[in-house]
PDB file of N, CA and C in Angstrom:
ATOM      1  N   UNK A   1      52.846 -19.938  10.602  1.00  0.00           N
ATOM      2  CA  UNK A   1      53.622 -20.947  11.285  1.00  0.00           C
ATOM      3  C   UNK A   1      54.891 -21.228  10.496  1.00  0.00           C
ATOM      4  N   UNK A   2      55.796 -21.280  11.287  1.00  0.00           N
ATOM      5  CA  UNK A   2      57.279 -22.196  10.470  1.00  0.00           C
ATOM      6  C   UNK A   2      57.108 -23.438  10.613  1.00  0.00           C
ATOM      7  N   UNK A   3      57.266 -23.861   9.291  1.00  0.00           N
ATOM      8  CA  UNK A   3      56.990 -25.364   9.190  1.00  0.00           C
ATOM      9  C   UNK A   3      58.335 -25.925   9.757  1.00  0.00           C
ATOM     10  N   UNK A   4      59.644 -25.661   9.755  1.00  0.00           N
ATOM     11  CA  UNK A   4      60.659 -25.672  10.442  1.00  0.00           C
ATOM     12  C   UNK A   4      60.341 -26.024  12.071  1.00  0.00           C
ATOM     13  N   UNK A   5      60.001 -25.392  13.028  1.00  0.00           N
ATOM     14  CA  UNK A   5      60.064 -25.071  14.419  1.00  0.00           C
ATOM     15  C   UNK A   5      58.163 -25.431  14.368  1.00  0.00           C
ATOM     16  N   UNK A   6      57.621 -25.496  13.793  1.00  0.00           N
ATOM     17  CA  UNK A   6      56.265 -25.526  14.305  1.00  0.00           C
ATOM     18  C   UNK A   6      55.303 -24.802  15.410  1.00  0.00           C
ATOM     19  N   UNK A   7      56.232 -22.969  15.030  1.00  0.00           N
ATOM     20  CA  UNK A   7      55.950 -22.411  16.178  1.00  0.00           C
ATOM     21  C   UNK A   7      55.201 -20.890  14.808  1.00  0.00           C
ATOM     22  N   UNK A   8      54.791 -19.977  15.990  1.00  0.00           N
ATOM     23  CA  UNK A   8      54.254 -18.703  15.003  1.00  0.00           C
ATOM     24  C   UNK A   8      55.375 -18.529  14.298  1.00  0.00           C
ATOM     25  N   UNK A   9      55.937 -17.510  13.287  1.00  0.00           N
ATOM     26  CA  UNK A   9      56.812 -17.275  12.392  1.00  0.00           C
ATOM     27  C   UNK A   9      57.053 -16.029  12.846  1.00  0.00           C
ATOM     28  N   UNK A  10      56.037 -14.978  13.744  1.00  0.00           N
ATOM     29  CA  UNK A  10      56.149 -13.496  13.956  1.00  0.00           C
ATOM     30  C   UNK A  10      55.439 -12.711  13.102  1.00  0.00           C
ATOM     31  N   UNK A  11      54.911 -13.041  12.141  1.00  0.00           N
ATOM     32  CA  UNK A  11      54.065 -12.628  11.073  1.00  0.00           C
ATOM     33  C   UNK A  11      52.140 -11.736  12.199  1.00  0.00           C
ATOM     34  N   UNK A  12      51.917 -12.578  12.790  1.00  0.00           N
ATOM     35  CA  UNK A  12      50.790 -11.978  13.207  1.00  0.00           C
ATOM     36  C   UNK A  12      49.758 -12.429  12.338  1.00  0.00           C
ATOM     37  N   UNK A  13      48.462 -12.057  13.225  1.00  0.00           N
ATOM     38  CA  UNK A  13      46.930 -12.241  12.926  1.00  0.00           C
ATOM     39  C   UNK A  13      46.769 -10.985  11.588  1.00  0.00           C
ATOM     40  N   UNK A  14      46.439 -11.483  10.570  1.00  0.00           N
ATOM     41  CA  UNK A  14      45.485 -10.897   9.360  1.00  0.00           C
ATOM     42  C   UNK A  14      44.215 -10.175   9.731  1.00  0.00           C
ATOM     43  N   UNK A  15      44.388  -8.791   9.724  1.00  0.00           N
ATOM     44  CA  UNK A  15      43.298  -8.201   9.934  1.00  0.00           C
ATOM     45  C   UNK A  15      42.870  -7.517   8.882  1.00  0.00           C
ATOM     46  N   UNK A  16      41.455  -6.968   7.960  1.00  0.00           N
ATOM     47  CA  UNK A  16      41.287  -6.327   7.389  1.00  0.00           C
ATOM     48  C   UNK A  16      41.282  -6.629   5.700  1.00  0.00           C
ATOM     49  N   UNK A  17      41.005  -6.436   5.071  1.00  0.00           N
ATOM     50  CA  UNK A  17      41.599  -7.149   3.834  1.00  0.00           C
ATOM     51  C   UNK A  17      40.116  -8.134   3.259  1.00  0.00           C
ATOM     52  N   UNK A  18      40.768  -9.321   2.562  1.00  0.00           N
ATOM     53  CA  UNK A  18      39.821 -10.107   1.898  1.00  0.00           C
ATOM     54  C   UNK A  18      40.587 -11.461   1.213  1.00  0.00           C
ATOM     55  N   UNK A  19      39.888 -12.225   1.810  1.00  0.00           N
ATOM     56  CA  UNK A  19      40.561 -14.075   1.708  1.00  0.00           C
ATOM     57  C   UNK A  19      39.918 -14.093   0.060  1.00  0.00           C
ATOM     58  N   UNK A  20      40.710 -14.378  -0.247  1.00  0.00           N
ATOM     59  CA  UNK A  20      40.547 -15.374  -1.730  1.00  0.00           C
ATOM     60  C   UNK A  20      41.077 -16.859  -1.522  1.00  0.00           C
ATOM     61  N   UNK A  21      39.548 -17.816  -1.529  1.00  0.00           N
ATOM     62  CA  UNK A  21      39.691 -19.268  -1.839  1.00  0.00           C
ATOM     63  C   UNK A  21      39.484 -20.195  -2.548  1.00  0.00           C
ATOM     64  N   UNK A  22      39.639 -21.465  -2.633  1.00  0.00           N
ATOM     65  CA  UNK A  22      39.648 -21.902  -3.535  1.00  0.00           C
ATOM     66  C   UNK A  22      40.370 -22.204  -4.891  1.00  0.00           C
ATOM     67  N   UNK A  23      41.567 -21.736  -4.506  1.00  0.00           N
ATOM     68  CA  UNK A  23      42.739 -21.740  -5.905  1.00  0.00           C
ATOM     69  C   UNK A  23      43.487 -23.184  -5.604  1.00  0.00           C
ATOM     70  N   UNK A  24      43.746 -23.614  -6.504  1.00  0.00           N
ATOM     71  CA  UNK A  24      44.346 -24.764  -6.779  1.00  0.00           C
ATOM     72  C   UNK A  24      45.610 -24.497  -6.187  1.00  0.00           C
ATOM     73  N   UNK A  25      46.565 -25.359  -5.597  1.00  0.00           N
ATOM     74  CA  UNK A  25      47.908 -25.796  -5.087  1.00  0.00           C
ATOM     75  C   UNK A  25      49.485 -24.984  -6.097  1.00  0.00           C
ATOM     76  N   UNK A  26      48.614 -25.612  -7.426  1.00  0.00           N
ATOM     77  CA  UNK A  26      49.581 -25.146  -8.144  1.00  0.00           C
ATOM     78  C   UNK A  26      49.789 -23.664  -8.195  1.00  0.00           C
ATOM     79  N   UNK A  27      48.697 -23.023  -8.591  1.00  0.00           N
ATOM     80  CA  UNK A  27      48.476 -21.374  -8.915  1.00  0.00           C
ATOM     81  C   UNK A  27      49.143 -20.556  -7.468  1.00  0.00           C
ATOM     82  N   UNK A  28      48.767 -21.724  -6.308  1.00  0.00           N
ATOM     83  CA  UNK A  28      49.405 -21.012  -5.061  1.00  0.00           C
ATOM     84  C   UNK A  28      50.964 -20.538  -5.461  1.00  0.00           C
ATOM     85  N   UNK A  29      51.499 -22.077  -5.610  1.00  0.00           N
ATOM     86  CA  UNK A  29      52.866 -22.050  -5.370  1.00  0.00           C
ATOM     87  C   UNK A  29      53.442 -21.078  -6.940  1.00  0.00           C
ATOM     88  N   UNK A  30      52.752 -21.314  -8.066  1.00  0.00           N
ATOM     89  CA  UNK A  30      53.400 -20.028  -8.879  1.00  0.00           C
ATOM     90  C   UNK A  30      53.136 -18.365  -8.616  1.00  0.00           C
ATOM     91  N   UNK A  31      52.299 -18.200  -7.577  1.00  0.00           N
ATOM     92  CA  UNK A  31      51.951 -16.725  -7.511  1.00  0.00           C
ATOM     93  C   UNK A  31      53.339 -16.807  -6.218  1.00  0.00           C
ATOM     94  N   UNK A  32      53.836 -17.565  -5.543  1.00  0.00           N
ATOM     95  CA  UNK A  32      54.907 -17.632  -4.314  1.00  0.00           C
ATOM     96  C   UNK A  32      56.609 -17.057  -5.303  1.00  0.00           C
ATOM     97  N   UNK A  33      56.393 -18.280  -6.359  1.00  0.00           N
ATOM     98  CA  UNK A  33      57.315 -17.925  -7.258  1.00  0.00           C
ATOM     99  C   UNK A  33      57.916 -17.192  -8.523  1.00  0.00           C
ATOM    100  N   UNK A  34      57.027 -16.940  -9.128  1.00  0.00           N
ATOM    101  CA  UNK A  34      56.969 -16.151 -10.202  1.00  0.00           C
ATOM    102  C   UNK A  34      57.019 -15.028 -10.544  1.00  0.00           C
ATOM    103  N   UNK A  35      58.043 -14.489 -10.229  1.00  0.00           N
ATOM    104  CA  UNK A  35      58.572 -12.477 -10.810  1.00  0.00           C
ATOM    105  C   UNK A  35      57.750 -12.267 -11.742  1.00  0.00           C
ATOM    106  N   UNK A  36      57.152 -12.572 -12.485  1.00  0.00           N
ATOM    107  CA  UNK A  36      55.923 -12.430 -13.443  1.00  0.00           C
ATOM    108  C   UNK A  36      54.979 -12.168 -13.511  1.00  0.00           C
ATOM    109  N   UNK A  37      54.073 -12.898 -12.309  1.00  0.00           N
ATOM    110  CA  UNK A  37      52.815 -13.138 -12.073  1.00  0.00           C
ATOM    111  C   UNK A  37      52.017 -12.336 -12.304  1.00  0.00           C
ATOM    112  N   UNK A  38      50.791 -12.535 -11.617  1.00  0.00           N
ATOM    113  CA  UNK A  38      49.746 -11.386 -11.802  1.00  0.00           C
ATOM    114  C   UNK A  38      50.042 -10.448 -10.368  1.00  0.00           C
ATOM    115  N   UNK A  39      50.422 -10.941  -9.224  1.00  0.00           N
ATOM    116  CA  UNK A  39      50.865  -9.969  -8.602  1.00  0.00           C
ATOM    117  C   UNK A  39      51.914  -8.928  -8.296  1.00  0.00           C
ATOM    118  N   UNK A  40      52.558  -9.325  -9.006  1.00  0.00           N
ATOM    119  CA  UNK A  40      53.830  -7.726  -9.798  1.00  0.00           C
ATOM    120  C   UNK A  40      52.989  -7.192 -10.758  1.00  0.00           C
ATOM    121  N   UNK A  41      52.450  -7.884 -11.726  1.00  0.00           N
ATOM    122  CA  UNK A  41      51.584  -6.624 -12.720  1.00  0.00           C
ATOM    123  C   UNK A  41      50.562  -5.961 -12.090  1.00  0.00           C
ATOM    124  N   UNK A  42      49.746  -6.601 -10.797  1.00  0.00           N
ATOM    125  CA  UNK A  42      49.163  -5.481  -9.876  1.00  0.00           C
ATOM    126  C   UNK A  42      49.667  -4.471  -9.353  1.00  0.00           C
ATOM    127  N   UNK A  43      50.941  -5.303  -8.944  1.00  0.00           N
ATOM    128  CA  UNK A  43      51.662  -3.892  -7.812  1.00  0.00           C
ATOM    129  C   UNK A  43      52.193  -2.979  -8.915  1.00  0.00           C
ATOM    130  N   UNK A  44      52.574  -3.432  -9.951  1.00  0.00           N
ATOM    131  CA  UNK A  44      52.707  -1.767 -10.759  1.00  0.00           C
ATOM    132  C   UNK A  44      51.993  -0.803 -10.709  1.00  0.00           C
ATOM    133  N   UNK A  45      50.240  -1.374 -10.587  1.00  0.00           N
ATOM    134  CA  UNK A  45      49.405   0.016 -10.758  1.00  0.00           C
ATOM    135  C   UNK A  45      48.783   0.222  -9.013  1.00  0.00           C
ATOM    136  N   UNK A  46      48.702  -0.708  -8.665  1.00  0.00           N
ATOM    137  CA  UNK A  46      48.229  -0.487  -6.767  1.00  0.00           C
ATOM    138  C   UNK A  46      49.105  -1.180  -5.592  1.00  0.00           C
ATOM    139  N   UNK A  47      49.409  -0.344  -4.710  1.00  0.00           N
ATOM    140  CA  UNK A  47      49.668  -1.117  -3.993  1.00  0.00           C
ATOM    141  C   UNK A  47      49.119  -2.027  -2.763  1.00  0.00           C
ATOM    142  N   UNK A  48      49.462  -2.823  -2.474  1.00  0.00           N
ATOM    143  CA  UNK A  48      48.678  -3.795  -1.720  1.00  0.00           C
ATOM    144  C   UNK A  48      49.690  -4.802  -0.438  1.00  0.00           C
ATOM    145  N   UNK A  49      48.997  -5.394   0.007  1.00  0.00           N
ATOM    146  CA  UNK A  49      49.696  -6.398   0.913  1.00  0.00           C
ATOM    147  C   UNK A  49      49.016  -7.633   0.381  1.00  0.00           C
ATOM    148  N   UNK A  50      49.674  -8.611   0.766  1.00  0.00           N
ATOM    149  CA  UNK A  50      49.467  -9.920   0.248  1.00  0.00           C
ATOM    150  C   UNK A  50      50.138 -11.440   0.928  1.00  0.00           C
ATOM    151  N   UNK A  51      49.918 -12.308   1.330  1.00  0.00           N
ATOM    152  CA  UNK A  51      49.541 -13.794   1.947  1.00  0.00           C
ATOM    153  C   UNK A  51      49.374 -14.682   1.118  1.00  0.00           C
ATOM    154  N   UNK A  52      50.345 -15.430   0.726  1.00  0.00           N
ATOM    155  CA  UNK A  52      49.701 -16.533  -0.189  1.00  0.00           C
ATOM    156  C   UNK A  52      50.178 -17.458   0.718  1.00  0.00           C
ATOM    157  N   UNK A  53      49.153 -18.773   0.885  1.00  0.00           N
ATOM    158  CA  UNK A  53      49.385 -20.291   1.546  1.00  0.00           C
ATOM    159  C   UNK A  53      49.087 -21.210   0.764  1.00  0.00           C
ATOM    160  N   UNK A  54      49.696 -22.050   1.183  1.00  0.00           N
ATOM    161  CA  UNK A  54      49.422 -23.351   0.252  1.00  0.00           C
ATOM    162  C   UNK A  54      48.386 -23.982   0.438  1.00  0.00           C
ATOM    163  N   UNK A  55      47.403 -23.434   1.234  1.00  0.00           N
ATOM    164  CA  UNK A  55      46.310 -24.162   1.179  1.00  0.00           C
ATOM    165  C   UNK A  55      45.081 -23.313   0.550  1.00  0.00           C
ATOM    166  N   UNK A  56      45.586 -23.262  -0.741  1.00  0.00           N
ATOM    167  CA  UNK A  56      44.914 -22.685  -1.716  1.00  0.00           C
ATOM    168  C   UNK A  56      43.697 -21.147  -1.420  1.00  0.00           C
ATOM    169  N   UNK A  57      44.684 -20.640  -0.183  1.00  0.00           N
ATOM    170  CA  UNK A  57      43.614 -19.162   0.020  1.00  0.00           C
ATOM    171  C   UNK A  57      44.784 -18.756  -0.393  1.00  0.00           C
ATOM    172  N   UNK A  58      44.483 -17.068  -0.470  1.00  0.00           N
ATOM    173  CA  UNK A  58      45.232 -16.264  -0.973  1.00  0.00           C
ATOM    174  C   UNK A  58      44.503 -14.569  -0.088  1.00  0.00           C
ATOM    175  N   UNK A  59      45.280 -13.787   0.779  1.00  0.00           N
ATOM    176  CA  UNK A  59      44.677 -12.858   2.007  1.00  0.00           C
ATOM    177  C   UNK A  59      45.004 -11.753   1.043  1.00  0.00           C
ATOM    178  N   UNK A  60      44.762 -10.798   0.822  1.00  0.00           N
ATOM    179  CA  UNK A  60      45.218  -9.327   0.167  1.00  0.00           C
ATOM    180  C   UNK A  60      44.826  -8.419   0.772  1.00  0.00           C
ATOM    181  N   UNK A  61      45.251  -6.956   1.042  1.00  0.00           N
ATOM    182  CA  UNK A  61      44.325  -6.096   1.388  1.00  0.00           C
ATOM    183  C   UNK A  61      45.347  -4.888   0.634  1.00  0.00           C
ATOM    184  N   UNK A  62      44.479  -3.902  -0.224  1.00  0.00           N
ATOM    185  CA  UNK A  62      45.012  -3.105  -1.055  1.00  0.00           C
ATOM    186  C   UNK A  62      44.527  -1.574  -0.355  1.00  0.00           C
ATOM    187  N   UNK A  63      44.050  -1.099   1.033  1.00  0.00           N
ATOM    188  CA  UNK A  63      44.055  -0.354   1.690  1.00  0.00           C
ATOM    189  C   UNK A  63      42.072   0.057   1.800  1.00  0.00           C
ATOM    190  N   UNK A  64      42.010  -0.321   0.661  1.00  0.00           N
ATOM    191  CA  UNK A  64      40.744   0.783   0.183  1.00  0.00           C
ATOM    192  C   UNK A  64      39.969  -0.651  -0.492  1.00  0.00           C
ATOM    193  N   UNK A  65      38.461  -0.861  -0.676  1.00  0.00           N
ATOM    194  CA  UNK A  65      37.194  -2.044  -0.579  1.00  0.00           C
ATOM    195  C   UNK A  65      37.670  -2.104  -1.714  1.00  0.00           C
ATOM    196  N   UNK A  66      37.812  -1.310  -2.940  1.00  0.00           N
ATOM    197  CA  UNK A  66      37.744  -1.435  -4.390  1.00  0.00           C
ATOM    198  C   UNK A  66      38.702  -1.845  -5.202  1.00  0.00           C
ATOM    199  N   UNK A  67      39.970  -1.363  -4.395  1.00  0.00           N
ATOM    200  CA  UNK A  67      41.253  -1.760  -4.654  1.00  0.00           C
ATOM    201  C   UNK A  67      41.692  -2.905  -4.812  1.00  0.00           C
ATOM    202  N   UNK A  68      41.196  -3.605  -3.055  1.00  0.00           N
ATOM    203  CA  UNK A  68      41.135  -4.682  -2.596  1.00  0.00           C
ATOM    204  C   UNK A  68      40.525  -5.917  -3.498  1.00  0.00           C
ATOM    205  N   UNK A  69      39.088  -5.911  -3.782  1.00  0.00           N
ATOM    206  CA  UNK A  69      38.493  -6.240  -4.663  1.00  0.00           C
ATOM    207  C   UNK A  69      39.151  -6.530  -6.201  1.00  0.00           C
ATOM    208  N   UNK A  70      39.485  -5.623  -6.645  1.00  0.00           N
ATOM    209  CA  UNK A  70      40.324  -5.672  -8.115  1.00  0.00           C
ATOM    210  C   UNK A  70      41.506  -7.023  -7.735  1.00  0.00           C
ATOM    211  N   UNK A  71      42.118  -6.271  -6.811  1.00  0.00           N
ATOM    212  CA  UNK A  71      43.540  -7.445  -6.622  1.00  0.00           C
ATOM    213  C   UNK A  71      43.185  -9.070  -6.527  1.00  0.00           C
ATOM    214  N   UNK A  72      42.307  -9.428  -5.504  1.00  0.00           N
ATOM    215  CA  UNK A  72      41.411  -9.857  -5.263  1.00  0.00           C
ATOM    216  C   UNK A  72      40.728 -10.938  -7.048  1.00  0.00           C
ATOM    217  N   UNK A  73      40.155 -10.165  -7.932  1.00  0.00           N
ATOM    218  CA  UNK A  73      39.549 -10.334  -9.033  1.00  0.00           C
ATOM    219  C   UNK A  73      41.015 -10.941 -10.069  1.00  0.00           C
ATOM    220  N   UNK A  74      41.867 -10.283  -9.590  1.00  0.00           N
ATOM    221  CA  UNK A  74      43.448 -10.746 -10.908  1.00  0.00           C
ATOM    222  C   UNK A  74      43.587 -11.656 -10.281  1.00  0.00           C
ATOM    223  N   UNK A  75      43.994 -11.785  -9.026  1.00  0.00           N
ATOM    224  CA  UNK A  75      44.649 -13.116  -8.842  1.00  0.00           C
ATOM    225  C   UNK A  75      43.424 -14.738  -9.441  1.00  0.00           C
ATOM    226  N   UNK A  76      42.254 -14.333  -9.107  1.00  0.00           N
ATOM    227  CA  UNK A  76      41.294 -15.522  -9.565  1.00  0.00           C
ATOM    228  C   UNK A  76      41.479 -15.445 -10.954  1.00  0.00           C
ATOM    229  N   UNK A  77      41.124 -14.574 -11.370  1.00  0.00           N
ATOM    230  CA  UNK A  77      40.772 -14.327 -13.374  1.00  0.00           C
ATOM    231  C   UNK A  77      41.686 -14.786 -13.756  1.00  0.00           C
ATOM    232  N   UNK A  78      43.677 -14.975 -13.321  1.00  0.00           N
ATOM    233  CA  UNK A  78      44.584 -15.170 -14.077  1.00  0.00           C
ATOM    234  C   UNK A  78      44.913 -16.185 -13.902  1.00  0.00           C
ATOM    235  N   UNK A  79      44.540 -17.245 -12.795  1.00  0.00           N
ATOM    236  CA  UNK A  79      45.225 -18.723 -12.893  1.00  0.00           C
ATOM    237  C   UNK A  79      44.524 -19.171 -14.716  1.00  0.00           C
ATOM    238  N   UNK A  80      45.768 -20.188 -15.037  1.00  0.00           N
ATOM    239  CA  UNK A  80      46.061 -20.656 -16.319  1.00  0.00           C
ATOM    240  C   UNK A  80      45.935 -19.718 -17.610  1.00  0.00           C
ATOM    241  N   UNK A  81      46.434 -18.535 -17.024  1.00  0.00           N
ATOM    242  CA  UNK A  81      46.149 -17.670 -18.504  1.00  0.00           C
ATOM    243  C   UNK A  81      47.856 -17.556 -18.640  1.00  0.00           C
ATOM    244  N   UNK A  82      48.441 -16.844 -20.018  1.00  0.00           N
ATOM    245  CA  UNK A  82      49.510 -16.367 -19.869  1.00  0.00           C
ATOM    246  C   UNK A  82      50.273 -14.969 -19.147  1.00  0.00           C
ATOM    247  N   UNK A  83      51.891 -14.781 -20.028  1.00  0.00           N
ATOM    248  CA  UNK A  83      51.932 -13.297 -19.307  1.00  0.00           C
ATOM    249  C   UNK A  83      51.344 -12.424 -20.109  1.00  0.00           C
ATOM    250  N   UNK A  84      51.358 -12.512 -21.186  1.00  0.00           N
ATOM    251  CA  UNK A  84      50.148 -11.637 -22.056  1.00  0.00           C
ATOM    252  C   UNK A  84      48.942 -11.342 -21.412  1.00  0.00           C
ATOM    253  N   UNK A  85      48.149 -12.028 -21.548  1.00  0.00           N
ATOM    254  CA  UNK A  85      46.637 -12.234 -21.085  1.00  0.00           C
ATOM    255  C   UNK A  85      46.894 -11.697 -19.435  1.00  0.00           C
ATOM    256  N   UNK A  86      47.645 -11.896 -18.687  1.00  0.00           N
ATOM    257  CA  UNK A  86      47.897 -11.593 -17.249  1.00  0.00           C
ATOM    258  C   UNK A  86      47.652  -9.829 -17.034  1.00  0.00           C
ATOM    259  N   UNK A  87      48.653  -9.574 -18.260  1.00  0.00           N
ATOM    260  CA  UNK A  87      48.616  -7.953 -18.355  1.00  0.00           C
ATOM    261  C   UNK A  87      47.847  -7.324 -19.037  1.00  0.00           C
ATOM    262  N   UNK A  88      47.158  -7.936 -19.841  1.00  0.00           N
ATOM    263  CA  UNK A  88      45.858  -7.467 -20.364  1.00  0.00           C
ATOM    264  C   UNK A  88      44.887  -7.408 -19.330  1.00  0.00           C
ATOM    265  N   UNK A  89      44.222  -8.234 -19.144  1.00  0.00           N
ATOM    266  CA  UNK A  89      43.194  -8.664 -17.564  1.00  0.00           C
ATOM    267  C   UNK A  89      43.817  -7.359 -16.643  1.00  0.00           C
ATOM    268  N   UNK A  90      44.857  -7.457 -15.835  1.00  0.00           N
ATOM    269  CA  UNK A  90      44.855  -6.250 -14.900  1.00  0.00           C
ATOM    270  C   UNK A  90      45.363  -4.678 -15.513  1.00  0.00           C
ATOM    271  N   UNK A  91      44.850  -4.554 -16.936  1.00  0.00           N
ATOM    272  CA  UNK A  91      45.047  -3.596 -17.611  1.00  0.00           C
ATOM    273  C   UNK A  91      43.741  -2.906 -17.203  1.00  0.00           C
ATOM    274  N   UNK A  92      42.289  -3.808 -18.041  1.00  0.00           N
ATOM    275  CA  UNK A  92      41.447  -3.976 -18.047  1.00  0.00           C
ATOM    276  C   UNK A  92      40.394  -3.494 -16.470  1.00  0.00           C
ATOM    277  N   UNK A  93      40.951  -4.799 -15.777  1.00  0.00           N
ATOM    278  CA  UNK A  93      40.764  -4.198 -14.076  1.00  0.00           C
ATOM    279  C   UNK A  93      41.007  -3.257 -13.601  1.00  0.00           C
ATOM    280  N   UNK A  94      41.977  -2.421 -14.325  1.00  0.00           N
ATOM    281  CA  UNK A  94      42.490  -0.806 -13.482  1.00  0.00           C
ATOM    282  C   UNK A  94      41.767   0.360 -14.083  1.00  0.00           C
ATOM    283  N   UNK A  95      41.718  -0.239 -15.450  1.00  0.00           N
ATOM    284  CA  UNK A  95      40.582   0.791 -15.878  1.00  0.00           C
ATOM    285  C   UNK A  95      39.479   0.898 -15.535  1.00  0.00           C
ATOM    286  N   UNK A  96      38.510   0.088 -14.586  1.00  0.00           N
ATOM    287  CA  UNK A  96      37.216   0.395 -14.437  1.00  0.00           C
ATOM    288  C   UNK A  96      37.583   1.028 -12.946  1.00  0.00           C
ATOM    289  N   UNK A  97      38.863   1.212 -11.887  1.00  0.00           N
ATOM    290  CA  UNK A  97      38.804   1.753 -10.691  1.00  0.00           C
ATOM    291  C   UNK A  97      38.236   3.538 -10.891  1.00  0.00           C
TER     292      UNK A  97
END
Protein backbone atom coordinates (compact mmCIF):
# COMPACT_ATOMS: atom_id res chain seq x y z
CA UNK A 1 0.00 0.00 0.00
CA UNK A 2 1.09 3.77 -0.44
CA UNK A 3 0.70 5.28 2.62
CA UNK A 4 0.43 8.50 0.45
CA UNK A 5 -2.86 7.56 -1.73
CA UNK A 6 -3.95 4.61 0.46
CA UNK A 7 -4.25 2.61 -2.57
CA UNK A 8 -2.03 -0.79 -3.81
CA UNK A 9 1.50 0.66 -4.71
CA UNK A 10 1.67 -1.98 -7.89
CA UNK A 11 3.99 -4.12 -6.04
CA UNK A 12 1.60 -7.29 -6.04
CA UNK A 13 0.74 -10.38 -3.86
CA UNK A 14 4.02 -12.22 -2.31
CA UNK A 15 4.16 -15.54 -3.48
CA UNK A 16 6.66 -18.17 -2.56
CA UNK A 17 9.43 -17.36 -0.30
CA UNK A 18 9.32 -17.20 3.65
CA UNK A 19 7.91 -14.43 6.23
CA UNK A 20 10.28 -13.64 8.93
CA UNK A 21 8.43 -12.25 12.17
CA UNK A 22 8.70 -10.81 14.94
CA UNK A 23 11.61 -8.23 14.56
CA UNK A 24 11.43 -5.22 16.41
CA UNK A 25 10.43 -1.71 14.58
CA UNK A 26 13.78 -0.57 14.88
CA UNK A 27 15.83 -3.52 13.11
CA UNK A 28 12.92 -3.05 10.43
CA UNK A 29 13.61 0.43 9.68
CA UNK A 30 17.66 -0.11 9.78
CA UNK A 31 17.58 -3.16 7.41
CA UNK A 32 15.19 -0.27 5.01
CA UNK A 33 18.21 1.99 5.58
CA UNK A 34 21.43 0.82 5.98
CA UNK A 35 24.00 0.20 2.91
CA UNK A 36 25.60 -1.98 5.49
CA UNK A 37 23.31 -4.24 6.77
CA UNK A 38 23.07 -7.78 6.85
CA UNK A 39 21.24 -7.70 3.66
CA UNK A 40 24.02 -6.39 1.26
CA UNK A 41 26.44 -8.79 3.04
CA UNK A 42 23.88 -11.52 1.92
CA UNK A 43 23.46 -10.34 -1.46
CA UNK A 44 27.20 -10.53 -1.97
CA UNK A 45 27.14 -14.27 -1.67
CA UNK A 46 23.19 -15.10 -2.79
CA UNK A 47 20.90 -13.62 -4.45
CA UNK A 48 17.51 -13.07 -3.23
CA UNK A 49 14.35 -10.88 -3.20
CA UNK A 50 13.30 -9.15 -0.24
CA UNK A 51 10.14 -7.04 1.62
CA UNK A 52 10.80 -5.36 4.60
CA UNK A 53 7.56 -3.64 6.54
CA UNK A 54 7.32 -1.92 9.37
CA UNK A 55 5.37 -4.12 10.96
CA UNK A 56 8.15 -6.01 12.06
CA UNK A 57 7.89 -9.06 9.27
CA UNK A 58 10.44 -9.24 6.94
CA UNK A 59 9.26 -11.63 3.24
CA UNK A 60 12.54 -13.04 1.41
CA UNK A 61 12.70 -15.57 -1.10
CA UNK A 62 16.30 -16.54 -2.31
CA UNK A 63 14.92 -18.92 -5.23
CA UNK A 64 15.87 -22.27 -3.69
CA UNK A 65 14.35 -23.70 0.42
CA UNK A 66 18.04 -23.46 1.67
CA UNK A 67 19.02 -20.33 0.36
CA UNK A 68 15.93 -18.90 1.45
CA UNK A 69 16.33 -20.22 4.89
CA UNK A 70 20.02 -18.89 5.37
CA UNK A 71 18.77 -15.27 4.34
CA UNK A 72 15.99 -15.80 6.38
CA UNK A 73 18.53 -17.00 9.54
CA UNK A 74 20.96 -13.44 8.94
CA UNK A 75 18.45 -11.21 9.00
CA UNK A 76 17.14 -12.71 12.69
CA UNK A 77 20.80 -13.68 14.04
CA UNK A 78 22.01 -10.01 13.18
CA UNK A 79 19.58 -7.58 14.80
CA UNK A 80 21.88 -5.73 17.54
CA UNK A 81 25.10 -7.21 16.49
CA UNK A 82 27.72 -5.05 14.65
CA UNK A 83 29.22 -4.70 11.01
CA UNK A 84 31.86 -7.02 12.09
CA UNK A 85 29.86 -9.67 13.69
CA UNK A 86 27.17 -9.07 10.67
CA UNK A 87 29.92 -10.40 8.29
CA UNK A 88 31.16 -12.93 10.29
CA UNK A 89 27.54 -14.60 10.98
CA UNK A 90 26.75 -14.58 7.10
CA UNK A 91 30.30 -15.78 6.50
CA UNK A 92 29.58 -18.59 8.71
CA UNK A 93 25.90 -19.15 7.17
CA UNK A 94 27.34 -19.56 3.62
CA UNK A 95 29.61 -21.96 4.61
CA UNK A 96 27.34 -24.61 5.76
CA UNK A 97 25.13 -24.12 2.12
Amino acid sequence: MDPSTGKAAGFGELKGGLLVDGLSMGWCRRLLRDERSVLAEVGVHIGFQCAVGMNGRVWVDAGEEGRTILVARAIREAEGLEEEEVKKLVRELVLKL
